[in-house]
Protein backbone atom coordinates (compact mmCIF):
# COMPACT_ATOMS: atom_id res chain seq x y z
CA UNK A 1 118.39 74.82 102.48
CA UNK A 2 120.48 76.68 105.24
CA UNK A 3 118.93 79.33 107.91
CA UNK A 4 120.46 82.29 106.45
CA UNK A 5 119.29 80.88 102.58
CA UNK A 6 115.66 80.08 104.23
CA UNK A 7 115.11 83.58 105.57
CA UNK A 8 116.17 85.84 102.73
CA UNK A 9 113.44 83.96 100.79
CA UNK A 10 111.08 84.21 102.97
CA UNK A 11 112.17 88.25 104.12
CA UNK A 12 112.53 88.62 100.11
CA UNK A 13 108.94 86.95 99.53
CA UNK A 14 107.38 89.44 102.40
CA UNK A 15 108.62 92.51 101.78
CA UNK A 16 107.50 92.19 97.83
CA UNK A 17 103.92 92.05 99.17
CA UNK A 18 104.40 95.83 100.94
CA UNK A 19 107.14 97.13 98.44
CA UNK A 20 103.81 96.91 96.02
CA UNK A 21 101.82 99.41 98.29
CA UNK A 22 103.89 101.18 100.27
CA UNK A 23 107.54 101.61 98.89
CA UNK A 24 110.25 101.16 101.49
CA UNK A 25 109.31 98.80 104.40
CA UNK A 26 111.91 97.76 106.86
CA UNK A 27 111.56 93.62 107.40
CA UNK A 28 113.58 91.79 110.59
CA UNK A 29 113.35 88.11 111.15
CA UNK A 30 113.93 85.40 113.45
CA UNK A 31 114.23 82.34 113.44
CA UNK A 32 113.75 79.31 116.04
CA UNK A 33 115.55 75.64 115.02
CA UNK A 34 117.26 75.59 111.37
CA UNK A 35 114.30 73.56 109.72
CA UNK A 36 114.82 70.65 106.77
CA UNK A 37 72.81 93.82 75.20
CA UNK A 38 70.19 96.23 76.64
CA UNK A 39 67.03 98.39 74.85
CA UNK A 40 67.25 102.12 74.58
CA UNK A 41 66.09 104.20 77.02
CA UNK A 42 62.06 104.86 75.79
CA UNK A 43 61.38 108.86 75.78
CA UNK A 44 58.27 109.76 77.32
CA UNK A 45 55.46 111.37 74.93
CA UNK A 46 55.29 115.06 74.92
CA UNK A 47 52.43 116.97 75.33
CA UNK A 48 50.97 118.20 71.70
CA UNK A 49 50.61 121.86 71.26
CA UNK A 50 46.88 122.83 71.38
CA UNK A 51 45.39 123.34 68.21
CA UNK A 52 42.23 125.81 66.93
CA UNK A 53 41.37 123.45 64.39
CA UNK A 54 38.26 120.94 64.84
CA UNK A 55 40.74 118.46 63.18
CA UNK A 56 43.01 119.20 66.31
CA UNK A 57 45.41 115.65 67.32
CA UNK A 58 44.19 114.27 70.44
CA UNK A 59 46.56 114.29 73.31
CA UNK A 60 48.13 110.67 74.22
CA UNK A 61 46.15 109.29 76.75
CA UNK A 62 49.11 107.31 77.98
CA UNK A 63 52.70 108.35 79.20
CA UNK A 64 55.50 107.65 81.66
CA UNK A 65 58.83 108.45 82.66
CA UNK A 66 61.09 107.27 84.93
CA UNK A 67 63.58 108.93 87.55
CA UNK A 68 66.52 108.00 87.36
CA UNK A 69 67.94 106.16 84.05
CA UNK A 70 70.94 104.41 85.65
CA UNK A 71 71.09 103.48 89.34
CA UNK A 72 74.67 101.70 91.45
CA UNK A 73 72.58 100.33 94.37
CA UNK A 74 74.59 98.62 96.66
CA UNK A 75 73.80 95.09 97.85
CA UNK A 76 71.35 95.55 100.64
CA UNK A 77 69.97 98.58 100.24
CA UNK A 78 66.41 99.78 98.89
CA UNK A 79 64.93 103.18 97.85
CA UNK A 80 62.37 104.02 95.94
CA UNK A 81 61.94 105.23 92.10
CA UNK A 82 59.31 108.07 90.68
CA UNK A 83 57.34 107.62 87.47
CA UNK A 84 55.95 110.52 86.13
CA UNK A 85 52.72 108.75 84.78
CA UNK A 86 49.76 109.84 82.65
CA UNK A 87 46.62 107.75 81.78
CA UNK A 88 44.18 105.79 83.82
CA UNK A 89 45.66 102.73 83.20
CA UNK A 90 46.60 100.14 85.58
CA UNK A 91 50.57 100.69 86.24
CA UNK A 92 53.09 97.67 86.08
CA UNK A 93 56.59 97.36 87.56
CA UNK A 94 58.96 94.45 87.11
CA UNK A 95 62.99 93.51 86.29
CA UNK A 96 64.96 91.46 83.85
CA UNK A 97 66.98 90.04 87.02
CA UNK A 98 64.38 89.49 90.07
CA UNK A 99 67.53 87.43 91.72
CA UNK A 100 69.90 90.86 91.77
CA UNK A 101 67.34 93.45 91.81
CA UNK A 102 63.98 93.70 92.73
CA UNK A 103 60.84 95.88 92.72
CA UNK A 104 57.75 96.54 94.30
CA UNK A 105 54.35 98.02 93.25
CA UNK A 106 55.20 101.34 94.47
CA UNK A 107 58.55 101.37 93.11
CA UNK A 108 60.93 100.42 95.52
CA UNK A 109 64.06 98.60 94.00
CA UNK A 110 66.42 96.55 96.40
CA UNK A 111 69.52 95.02 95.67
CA UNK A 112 69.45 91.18 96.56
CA UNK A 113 73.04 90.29 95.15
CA UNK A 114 75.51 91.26 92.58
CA UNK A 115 74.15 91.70 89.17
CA UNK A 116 72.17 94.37 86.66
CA UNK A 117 68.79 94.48 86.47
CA UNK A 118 66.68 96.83 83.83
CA UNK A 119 63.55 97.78 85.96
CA UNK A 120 60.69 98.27 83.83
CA UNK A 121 57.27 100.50 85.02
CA UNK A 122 55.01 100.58 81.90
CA UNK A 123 50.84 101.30 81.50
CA UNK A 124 48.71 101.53 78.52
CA UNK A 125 51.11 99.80 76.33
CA UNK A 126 54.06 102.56 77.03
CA UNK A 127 56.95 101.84 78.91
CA UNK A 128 60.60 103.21 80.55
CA UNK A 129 63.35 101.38 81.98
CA UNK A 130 66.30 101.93 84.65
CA UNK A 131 69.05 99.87 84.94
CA UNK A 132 69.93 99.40 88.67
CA UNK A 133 73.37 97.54 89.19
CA UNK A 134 73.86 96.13 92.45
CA UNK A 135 77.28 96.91 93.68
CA UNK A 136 79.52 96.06 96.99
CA UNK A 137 80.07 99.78 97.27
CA UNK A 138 78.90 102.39 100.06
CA UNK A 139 77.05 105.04 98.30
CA UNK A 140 73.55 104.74 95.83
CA UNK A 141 74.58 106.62 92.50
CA UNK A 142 71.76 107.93 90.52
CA UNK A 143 72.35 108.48 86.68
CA UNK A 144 70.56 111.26 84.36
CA UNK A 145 71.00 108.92 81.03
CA UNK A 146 71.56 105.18 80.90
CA UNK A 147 75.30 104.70 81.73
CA UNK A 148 75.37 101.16 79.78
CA UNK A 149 76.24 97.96 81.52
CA UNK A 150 79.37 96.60 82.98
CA UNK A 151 81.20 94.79 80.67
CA UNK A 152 82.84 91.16 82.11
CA UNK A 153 85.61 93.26 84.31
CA UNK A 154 82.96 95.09 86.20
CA UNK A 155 83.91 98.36 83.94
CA UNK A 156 80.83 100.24 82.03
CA UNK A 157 81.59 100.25 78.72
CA UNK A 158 82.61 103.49 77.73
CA UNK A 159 81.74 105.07 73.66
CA UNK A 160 84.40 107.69 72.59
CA UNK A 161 81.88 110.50 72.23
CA UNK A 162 79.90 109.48 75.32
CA UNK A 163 79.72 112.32 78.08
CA UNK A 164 77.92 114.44 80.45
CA UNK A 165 76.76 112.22 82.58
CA UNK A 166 78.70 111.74 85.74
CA UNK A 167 76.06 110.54 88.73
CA UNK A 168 74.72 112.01 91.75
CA UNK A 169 75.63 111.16 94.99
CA UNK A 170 72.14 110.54 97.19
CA UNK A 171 72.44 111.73 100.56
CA UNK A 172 72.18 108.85 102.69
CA UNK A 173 68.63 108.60 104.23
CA UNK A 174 67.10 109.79 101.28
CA UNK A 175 64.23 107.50 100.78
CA UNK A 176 63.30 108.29 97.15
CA UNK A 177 64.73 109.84 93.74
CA UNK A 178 62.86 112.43 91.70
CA UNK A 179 63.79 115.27 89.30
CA UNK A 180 64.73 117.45 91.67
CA UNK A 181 67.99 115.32 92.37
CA UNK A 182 69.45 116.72 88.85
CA UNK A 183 67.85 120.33 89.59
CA UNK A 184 71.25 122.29 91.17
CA UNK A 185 74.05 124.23 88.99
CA UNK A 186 77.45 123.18 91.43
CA UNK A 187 78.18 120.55 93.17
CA UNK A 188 80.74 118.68 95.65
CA UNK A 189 82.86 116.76 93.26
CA UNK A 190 83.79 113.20 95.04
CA UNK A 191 85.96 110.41 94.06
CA UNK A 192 84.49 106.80 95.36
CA UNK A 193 86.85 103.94 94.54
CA UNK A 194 86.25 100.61 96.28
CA UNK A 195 87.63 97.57 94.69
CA UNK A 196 89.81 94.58 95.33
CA UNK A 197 90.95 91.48 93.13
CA UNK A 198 92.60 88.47 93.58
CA UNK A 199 96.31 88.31 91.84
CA UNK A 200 99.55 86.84 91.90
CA UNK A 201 102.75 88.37 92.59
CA UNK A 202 106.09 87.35 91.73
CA UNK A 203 109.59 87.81 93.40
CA UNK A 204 112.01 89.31 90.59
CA UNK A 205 114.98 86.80 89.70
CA UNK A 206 113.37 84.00 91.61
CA UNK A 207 110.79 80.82 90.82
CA UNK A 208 108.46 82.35 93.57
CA UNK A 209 104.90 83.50 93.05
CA UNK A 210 101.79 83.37 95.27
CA UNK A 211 98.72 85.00 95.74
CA UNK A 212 97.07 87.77 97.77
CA UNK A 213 94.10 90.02 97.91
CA UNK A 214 94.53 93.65 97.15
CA UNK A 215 91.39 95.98 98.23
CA UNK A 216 91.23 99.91 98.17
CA UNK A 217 88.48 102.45 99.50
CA UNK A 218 89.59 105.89 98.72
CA UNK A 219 87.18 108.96 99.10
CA UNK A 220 88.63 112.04 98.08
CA UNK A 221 86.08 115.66 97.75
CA UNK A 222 86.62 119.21 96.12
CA UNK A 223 83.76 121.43 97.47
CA UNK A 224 82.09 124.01 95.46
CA UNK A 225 82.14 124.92 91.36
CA UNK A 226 80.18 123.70 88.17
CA UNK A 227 83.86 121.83 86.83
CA UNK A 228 85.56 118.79 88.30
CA UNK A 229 88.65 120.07 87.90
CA UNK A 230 90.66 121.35 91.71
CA UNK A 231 92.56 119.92 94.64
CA UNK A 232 90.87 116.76 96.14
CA UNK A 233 91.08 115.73 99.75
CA UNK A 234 90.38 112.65 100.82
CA UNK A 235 91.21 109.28 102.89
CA UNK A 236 92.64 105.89 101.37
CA UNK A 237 92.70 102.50 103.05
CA UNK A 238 94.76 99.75 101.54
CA UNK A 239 94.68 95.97 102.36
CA UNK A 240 96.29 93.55 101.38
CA UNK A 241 96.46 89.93 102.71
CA UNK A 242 98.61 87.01 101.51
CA UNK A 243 96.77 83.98 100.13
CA UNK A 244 98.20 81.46 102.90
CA UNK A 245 97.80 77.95 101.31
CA UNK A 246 99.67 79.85 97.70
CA UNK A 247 102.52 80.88 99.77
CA UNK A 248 102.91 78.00 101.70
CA UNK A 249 103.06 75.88 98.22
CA UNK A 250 105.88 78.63 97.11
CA UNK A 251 107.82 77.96 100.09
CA UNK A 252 107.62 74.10 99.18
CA UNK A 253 108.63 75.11 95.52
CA UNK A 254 111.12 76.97 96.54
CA UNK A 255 113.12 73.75 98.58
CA UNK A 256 111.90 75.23 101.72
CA UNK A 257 110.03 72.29 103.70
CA UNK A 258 107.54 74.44 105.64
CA UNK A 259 104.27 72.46 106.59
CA UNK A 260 102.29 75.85 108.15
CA UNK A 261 102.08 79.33 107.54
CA UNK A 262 100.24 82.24 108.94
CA UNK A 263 100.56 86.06 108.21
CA UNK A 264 98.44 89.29 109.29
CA UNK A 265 98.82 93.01 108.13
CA UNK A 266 97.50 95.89 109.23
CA UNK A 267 97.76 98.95 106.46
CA UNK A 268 96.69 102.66 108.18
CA UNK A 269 94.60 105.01 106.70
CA UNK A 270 96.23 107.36 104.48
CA UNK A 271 95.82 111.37 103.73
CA UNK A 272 95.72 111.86 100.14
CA UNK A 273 95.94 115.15 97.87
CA UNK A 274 96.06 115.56 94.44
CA UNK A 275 95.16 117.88 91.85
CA UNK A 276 92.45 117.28 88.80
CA UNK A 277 93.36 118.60 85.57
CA UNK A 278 92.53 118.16 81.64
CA UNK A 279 93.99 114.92 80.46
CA UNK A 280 97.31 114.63 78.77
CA UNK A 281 98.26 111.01 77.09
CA UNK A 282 101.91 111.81 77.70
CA UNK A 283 101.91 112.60 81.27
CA UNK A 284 99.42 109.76 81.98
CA UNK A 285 101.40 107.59 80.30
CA UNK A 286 104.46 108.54 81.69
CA UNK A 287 103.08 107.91 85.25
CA UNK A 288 100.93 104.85 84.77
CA UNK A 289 104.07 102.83 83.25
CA UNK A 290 106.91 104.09 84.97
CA UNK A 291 107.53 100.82 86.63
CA UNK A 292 106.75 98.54 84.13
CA UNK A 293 109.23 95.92 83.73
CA UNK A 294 111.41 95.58 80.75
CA UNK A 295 109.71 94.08 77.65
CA UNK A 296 106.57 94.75 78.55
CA UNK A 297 103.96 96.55 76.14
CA UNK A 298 101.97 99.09 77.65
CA UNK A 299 98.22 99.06 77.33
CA UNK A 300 97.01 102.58 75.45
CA UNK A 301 93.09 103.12 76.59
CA UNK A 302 91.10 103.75 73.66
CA UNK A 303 88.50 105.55 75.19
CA UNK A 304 88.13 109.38 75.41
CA UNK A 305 89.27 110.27 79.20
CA UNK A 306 88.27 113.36 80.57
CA UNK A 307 90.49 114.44 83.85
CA UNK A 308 93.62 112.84 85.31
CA UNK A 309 95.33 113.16 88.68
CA UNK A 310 99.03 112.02 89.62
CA UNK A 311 99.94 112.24 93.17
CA UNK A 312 101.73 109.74 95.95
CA UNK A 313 100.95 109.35 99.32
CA UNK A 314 103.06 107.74 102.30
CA UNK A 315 101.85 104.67 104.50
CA UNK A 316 103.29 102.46 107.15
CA UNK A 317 102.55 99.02 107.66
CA UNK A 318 102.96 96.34 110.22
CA UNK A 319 102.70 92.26 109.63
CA UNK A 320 103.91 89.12 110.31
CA UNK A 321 104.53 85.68 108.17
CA UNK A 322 105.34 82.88 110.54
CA UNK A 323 106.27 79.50 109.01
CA UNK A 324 106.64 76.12 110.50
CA UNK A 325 109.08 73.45 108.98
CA UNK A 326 109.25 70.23 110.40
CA UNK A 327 110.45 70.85 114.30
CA UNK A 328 111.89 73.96 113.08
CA UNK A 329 110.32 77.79 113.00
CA UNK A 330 110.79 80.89 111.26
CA UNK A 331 108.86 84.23 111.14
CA UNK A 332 109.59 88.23 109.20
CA UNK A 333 108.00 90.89 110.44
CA UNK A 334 107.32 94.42 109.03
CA UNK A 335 108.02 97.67 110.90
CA UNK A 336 106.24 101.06 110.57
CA UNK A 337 108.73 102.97 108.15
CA UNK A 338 106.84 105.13 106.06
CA UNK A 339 106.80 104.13 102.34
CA UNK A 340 105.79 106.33 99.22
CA UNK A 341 102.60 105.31 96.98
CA UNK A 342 102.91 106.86 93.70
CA UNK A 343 98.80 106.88 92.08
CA UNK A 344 97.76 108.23 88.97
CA UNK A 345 93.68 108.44 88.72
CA UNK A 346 91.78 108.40 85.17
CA UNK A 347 88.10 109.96 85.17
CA UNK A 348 85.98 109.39 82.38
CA UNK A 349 82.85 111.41 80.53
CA UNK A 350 80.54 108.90 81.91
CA UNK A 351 81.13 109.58 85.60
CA UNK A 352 83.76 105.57 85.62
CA UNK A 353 86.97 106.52 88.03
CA UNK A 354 90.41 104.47 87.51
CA UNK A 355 92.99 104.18 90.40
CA UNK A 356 95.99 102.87 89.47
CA UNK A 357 98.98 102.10 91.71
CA UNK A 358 101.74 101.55 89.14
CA UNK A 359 104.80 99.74 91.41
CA UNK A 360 102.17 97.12 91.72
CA UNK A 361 103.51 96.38 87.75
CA UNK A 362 106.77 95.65 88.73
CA UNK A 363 105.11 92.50 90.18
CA UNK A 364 101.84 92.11 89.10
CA UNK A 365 100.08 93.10 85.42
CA UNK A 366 96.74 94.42 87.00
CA UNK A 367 97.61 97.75 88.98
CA UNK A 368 94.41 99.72 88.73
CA UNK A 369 90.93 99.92 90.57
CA UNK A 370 87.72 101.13 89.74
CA UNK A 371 84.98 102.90 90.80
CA UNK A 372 83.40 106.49 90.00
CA UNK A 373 83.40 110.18 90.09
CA UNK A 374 80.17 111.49 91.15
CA UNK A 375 78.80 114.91 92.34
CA UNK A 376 76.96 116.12 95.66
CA UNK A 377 74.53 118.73 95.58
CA UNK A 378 75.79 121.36 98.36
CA UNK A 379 72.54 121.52 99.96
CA UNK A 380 73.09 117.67 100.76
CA UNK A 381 76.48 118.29 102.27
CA UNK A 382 76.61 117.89 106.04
């Protein structure tokens, strides 16, 4: 393969990586020597109403309920969980998943590794559960109701019908959930999306694929009101790093003889903005597809999606892919032109956040990132 052949597939097979992310990168080159199923939720037992009647029901001597119902614990962390408990009974704790989650006497559940766990504290023969998942997020999220489990792509299962129960944000340093946490009328609405996968990207009109790693953390915040709805603020870092070994093979595949390869990136933090508003299919739609490539079916969620957001956002990014073939050289490098990020984000009744960053599709079929909406009382704000 010639020099100028060699380094349009290589400047072709970098700047696919970035046009994914961050729209319109500028790429130079160089080159050196041409080369050659969970139970329900038990209710605790109300009180009966007192009774004039000799015949009068005794009271249960036995009750408990726990605080919270759902728990995203992230792996390392520990805090502690209240049981409302009547009866003299002695008091048991224990979990389905000692190996991902486990608990103390007192209550205190830490997150060992990833996983679900249903944390059981029962006495006197009556019982309530939490399900704690252990997550690689930042933040503990505590949950009013069971939220379900994850399903096998780390996404709750989500029942059309199922709503009202977005989590709460714990402050961190708070040592212990109660009640109280579920006690205030408005709230700090916060987006929380961290989440990365492994996928492989292909070069239109060419034989060459390869793999990289795609990871977001956006954090985005509307202060104030009982609605989620309103303009968001927020941060969003993306990464993405070529899989060397995969592109090194592609380079082979491709008639290139290269027998090294090493690349870096750095992505900056981005400002984003974007408004919250009711859902409508054909806007969503619209926006999560425009890039799709020709003859491809679009995937219509079937669930019942509360809010949507569609925005963009402009990035710059700097990298490097250098390449050894033989007793030859060759390297592409990035510049710092700004590039556009279109995103469209999907929040659900059950508090489960979609990110989406649809040019991704013109090169890859997964384009989207989860993670969660979840609310801050204001008296926890800093």
């Amino acid at each position: 393969m010639d020099r100028k052949k060699y380094f349009q597939v290589l400047s072709a097979a970098l700047a696919l990586l970035l046009l994914a992310s961050c729209g319109a990168c500028g790429v130079s080159q160089s080159a050196g020597e041409p080369a050659s199923a969970a139970p329900a939720k038990a209710e605790a037992v109300p009180a009966m109403a007192a009774s004039t009647s000799t015949q009068a029901e005794a009271e249960p001597e036995e009750a408990v309920e726990l605080f919270p119902a759902g728990l995203d614990l992230p792996v390392g962390k520990s805090i502690v969980l209240t049981a409302e408990i009547r009866g003299t009974e002695a008091v048991e704790w224990s979990s389905s998943d000692p190996a991902a989650v486990s608990v103390s006497g007192d209550g205190t559940v830490s997150a060992l590794s990833g996983g679900e766990a249903l944390i059981t504290v029962s006495t006197g023969g009556v019982s309530d559960i939490c399900r704690i998942t252990a997550t690689d997020g930042t933040s503990i999220l505590a949950y009013q109701e069971d939220p379900g489990p994850r399903n096998g792509d780390g996404v709750r299962d989500r029942p059309d019908g199922q709503g009202g129960n977005i989590p709460i944000l714990v402050p961190d340093g708070q040592e212990k959930i109660d009640k109280s946490l579920f006690g205030d009328p408005e709230y700090s609405w916060q987006f929380q999306i961290h989440d990365g996968f492994d996928t492989r990207l292909s070069v239109p009109s060419s034989s060459i694929s390869y793999m990289v790693n795609c990871h977001i953390d956006l954090s985005a915040s509307k202060v104030g009101g009982d609605s989620l709805m309103g303009d968001y603020k927020g941060t969003m870092d993306m990464k993405m790093a070529i899989d060397d070994p995969s592109f090194l093979s592609a380079m082979q595949a491709a008639g290139i003889p290269a027998t090294d390869v090493n690349s870096a990136f750095q992505v900056q933090t981005v400002n984003v903005e974007f408004t919250v508003v009711l859902y409508d299919a054909d806007d969503a739609h619209a926006a999560k597809n425009a890039y799709l490539p020709a003859g491809e079916v679009p995937v219509v969620p079937l669930t019942q999606i509360a809010a949507m957001a569609i925005s963009s956002a402009k990035t710059s990014t700097s990298g490097n892919i250098d390449l050894e073939a033989g007793e030859g050289f060759g390297s592409a490098a990035l510049t710092d032109e700004a590039g556009e990020i279109p995103i469209v984000i999907e929040a659900y009744p059950d508090g489960s956040a979609v990110l989406y960053l649809p040019k991704m599709l013109s090169m890859s079929k997964q384009d989207s990132f989860t993670g969660a909406l979840a609310r801050m009382r204001l008296i926890d704000l800093p």
